[in-house]
Protein backbone atom coordinates (compact mmCIF):
# COMPACT_ATOMS: atom_id res chain seq x y z
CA UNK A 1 -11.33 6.05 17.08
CA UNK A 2 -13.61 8.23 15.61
CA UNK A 3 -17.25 8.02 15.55
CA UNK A 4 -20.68 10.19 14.76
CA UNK A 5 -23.06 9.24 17.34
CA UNK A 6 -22.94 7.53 20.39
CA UNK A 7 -25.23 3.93 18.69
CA UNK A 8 -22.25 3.76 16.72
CA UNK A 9 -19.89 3.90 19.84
CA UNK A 10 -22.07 1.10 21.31
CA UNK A 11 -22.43 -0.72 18.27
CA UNK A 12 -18.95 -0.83 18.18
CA UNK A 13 -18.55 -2.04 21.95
CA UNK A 14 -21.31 -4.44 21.89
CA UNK A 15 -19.28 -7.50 21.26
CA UNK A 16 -17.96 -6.77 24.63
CA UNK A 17 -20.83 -6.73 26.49
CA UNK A 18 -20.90 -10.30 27.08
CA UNK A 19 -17.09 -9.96 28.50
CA UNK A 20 -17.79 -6.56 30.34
CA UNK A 21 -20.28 -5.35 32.75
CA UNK A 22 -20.67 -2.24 32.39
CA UNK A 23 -19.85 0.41 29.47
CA UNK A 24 -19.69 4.32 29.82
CA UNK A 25 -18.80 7.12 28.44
CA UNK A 26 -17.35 10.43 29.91
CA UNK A 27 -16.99 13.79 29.19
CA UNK A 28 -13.72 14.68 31.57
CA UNK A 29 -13.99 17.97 31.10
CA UNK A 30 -17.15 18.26 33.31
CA UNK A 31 -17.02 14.87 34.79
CA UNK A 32 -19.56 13.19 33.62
CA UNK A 33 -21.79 10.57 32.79
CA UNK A 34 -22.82 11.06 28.74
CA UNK A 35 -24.18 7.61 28.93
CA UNK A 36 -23.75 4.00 29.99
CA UNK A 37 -24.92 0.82 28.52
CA UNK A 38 -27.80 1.32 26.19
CA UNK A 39 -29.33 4.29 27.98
CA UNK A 40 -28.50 6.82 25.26
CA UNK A 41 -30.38 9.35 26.71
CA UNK A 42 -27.33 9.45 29.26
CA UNK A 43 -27.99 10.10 32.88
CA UNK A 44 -25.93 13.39 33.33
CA UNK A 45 -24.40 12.21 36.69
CA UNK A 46 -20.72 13.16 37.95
CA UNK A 47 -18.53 10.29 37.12
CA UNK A 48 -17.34 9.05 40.25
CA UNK A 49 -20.58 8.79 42.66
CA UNK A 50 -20.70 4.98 41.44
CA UNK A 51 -17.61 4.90 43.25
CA UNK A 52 -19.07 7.02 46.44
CA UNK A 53 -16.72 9.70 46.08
CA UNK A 54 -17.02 13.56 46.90
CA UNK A 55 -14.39 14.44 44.44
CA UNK A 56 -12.48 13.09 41.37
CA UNK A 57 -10.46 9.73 42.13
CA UNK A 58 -6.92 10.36 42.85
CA UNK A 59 -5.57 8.20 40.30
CA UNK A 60 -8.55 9.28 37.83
CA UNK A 61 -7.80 7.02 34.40
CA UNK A 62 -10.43 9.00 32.54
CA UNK A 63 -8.34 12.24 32.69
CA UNK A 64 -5.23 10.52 32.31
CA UNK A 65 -6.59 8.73 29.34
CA UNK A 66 -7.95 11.93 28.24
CA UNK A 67 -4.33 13.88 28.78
CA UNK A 68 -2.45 11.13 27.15
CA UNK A 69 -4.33 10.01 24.49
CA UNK A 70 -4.14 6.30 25.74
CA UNK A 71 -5.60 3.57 27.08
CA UNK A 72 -5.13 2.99 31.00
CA UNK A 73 -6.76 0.09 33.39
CA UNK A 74 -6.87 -0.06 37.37
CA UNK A 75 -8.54 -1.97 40.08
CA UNK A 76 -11.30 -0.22 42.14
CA UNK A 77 -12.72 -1.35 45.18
CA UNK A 78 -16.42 -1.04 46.34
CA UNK A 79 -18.49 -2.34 49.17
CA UNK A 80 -15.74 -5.51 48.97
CA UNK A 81 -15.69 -5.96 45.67
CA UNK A 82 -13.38 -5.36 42.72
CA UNK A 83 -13.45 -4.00 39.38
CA UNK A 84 -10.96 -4.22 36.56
CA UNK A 85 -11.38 -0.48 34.69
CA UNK A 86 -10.16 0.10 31.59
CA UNK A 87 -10.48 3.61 29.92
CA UNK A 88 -9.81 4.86 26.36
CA UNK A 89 -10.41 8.27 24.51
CA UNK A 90 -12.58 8.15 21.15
CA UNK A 91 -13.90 11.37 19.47
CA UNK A 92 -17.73 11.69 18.80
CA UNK A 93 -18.31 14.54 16.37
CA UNK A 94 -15.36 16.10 16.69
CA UNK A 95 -15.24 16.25 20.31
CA UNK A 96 -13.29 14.02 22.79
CA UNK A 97 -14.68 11.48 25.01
CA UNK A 98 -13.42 8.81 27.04
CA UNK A 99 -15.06 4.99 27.38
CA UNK A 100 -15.07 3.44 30.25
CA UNK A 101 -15.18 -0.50 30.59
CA UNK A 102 -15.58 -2.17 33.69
CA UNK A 103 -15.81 -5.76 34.75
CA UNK A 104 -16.17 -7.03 37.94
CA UNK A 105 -13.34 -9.28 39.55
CA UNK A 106 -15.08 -10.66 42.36
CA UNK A 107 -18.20 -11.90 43.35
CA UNK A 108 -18.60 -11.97 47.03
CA UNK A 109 -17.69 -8.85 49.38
CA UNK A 110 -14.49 -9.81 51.32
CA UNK A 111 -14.75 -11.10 55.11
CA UNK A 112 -14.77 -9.27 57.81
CA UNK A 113 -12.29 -9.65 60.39
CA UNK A 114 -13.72 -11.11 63.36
């Protein structure tokens, strides 16, 4: 997909929102955050501290996304919980970007053993 601005990226993704909790999207080249949700003004942060990381994630679907010109999904864990993640390149003036889509699989944090 190609696009102008990032509105129209969000415009286009907005009939997700009610499906999806949370919508991003990534420069891979630098790792990270243009912008998420409506905050348009982006927030400039490396892509993977949501996820507590130091580094890139191993199995990083943004770059492979990126490298293959695809769409890829995977399951991430955090404090207990799980996402689905689903990431796809678009182009925004002529440069590419990847959108991220998450949605969260469960509610509760797991239990601990005893």
């Amino acid at each position: 997909m190609d696009f102008l601005n990032i509105q129209e990226i969000f415009k286009f993704f907005a009939n997700f929102y009610k499906l999806f909790d949370v919508v991003r999207v990534i420069d891979t080249e630098k790792k990270q955050v243009i912008c998420s949700d409506d905050n348009l003004e982006g927030h400039k942060s490396v892509c993977y501290e949501f996820w507590e990381k130091d580094s890139q994630c191993s199995d990083c679907i943004a770059s492979r996304a990126m490298s293959q010109k695809d769409t890829f999904m995977k399951i991430e864990y955090l404090k207990g919980r799980a996402f689905l993640v689903l990431a796809s390149p678009v182009r925004l003036r002529g440069e590419e970007y990847i959108v991220e889509i998450w949605l969260k699989i469960s509610q509760k944090p797991e239990l601990q053993p005893i």
